[in-house]
Structure formats: structure tokens, C-alpha cells
Protein backbone atom coordinates (compact mmCIF):
# COMPACT_ATOMS: atom_id res chain seq x y z
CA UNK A 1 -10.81 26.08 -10.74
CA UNK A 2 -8.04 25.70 -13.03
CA UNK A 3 -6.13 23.85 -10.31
CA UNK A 4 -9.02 21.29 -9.87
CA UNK A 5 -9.31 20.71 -13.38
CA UNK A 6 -5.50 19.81 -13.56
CA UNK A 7 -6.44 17.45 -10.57
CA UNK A 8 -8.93 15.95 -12.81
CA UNK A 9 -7.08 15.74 -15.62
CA UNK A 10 -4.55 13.59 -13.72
CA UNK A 11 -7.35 11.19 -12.75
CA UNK A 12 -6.39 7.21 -13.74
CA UNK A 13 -8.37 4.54 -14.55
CA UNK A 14 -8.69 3.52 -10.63
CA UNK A 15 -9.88 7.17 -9.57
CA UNK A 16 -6.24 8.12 -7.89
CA UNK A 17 -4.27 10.99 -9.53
CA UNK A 18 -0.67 10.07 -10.09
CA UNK A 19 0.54 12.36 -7.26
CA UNK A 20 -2.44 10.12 -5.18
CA UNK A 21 -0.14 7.33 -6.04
CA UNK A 22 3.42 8.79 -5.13
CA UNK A 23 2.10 10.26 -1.99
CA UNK A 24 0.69 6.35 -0.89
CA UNK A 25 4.14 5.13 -2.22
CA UNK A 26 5.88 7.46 -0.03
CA UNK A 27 3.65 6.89 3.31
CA UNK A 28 4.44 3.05 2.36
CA UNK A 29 8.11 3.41 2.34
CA UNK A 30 8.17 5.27 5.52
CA UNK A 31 5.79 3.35 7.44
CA UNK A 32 5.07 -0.43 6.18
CA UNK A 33 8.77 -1.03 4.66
CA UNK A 34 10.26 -2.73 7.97
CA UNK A 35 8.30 -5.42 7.26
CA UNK A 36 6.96 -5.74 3.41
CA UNK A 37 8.46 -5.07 0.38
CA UNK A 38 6.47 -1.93 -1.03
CA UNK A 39 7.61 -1.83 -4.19
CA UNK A 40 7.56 -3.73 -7.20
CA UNK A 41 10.77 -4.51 -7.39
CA UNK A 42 13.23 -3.81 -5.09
CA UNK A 43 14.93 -4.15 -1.19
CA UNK A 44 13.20 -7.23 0.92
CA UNK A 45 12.95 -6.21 4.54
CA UNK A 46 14.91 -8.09 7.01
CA UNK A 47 13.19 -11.13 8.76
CA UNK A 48 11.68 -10.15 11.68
CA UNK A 49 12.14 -12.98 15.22
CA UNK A 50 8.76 -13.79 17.17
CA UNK A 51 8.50 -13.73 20.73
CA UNK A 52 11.24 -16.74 21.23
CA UNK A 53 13.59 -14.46 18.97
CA UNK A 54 13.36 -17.42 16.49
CA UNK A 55 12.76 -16.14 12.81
CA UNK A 56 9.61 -15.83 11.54
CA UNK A 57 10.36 -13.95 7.86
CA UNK A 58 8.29 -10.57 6.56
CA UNK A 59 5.46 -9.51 5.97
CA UNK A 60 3.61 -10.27 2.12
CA UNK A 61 4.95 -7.97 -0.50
CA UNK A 62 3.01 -5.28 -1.44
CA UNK A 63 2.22 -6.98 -4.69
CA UNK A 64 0.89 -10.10 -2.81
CA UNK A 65 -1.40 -8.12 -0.72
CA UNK A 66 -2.26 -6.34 -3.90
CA UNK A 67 -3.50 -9.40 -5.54
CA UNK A 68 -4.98 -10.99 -2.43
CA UNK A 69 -7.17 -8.25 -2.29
CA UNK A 70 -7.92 -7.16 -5.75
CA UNK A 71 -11.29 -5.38 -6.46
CA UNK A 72 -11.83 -5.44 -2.57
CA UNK A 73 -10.57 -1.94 -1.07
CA UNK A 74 -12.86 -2.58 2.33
CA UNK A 75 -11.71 -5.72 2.63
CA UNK A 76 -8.02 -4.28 2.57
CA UNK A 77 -9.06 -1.72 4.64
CA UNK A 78 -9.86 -3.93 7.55
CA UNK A 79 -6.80 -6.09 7.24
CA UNK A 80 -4.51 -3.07 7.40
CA UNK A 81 -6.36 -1.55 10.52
CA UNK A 82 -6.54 -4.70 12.20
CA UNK A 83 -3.16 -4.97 14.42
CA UNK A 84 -2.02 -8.34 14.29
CA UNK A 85 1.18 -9.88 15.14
CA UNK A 86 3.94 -8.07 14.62
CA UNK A 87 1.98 -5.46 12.44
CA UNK A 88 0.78 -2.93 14.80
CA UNK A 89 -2.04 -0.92 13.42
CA UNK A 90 -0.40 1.35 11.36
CA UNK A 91 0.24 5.26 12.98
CA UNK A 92 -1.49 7.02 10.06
CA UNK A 93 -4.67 9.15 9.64
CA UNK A 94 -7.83 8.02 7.28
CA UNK A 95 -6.81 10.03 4.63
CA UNK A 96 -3.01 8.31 4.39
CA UNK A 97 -4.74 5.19 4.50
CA UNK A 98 -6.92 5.55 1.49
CA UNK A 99 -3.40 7.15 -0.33
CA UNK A 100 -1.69 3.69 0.70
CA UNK A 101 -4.50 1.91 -0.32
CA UNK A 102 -5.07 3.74 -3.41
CA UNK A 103 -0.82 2.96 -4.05
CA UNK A 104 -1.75 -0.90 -3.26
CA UNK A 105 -4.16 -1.08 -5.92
CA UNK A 106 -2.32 0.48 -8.36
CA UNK A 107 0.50 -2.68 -7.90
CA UNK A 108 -2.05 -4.76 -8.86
CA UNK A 109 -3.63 -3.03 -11.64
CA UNK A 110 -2.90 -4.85 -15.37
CA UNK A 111 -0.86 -2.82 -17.38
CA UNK A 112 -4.30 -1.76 -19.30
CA UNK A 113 -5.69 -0.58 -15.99
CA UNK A 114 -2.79 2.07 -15.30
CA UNK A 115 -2.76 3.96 -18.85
């Protein structure tokens, strides 16, 4: 009980504890970061070539998807499990999507959001 109410506790404005967050920070750095920037800051992937081997760039940053699809977690949902060229539908389980999901929408949160 206590446990849960520490879980609770840790609850942000967005309904994802802060170890919700670092857990769908760490399943984006291991599995989206070859082709978008996850973070807020920080290392760009490299471009990526298309089927001619002629460059085609990344992927949107994290913080691009973030705002694209702001208030509309089903609507991210569906664009992350739909493969599309050259993002194969990503290798994780429901509950790592909702954690990545959960980190996405905390990169676009205001400031006033994430207290």
C-alpha cells in the first residue's frame, strides 16, 4: 500500500510518474534514436539514404512529433504503429509504447504542465 501511495504521490500533471517518464526516455534512446532526436536537446541522428542510397535526412525530433500531436495520444499512437518508410513499426510491447508515448508528451508539455 505504502508503495502505491509513493506511486501516486509521484503522479504529474499528465498522469505519468516521473520514473513513467525516464523509463519512455530510456525505451526512446534505445529504440527510436537511429533516426529522431529524442531528446530535447542533444545528438541529431545521422541522415539516413532511401532506396537509391541518395540522402533523405531523419526522422522529426521528438519535440516536433510532440507538438504535432499535442493533446492527441491516439492519434500518436497510430502514427508510431504504423510502419512507414524507413520507420519500421517499432519492436516494443503495448505497455513500452504508452511509456514512450507518455515521454513524448511530456516534451511538449509547457513548463506549467510539468510542475
Amino acid at each position: 500500500m505504502a508503495v502505491a501511495a509513493m506511486w501516486l504521490a509521484a503522479s504529474t500533471a499528465n498522469g505519468a510518474s516521473n520514473n513513467e517518464i525516464i523509463l519512455g526516455q530510456y525505451i526512446a534512446e534505445v529504440t527510436c534514436s537511429a533516426g529522431h532526436q529524442v531528446r530535447a536537446s542533444g545528438l541529431v541522428p545521422a541522415p539516413y539514404p532511401d532506396d537509391d542510397n541518395k540522402t533523405i535526412g531523419v526522422g522529426p525530433s521528438f519535440l516536433e512529433i510532440a507538438a504535432t500531436y499535442r493533446g492527441d495520444a491516439a492519434g500518436l499512437r497510430a502514427s508510431i504503429k504504423e510502419a512507414h518508410y524507413p520507420m519500421p513499426e517499432p519492436p516494443i510491447a503495448a505497455n513500452e509504447l504508452d511509456l514512450l508515448i507518455g515521454y513524448i508528451g511530456r516534451l511538449g508539455a509547457s513548463p506549467s504542465d510539468s510542475q
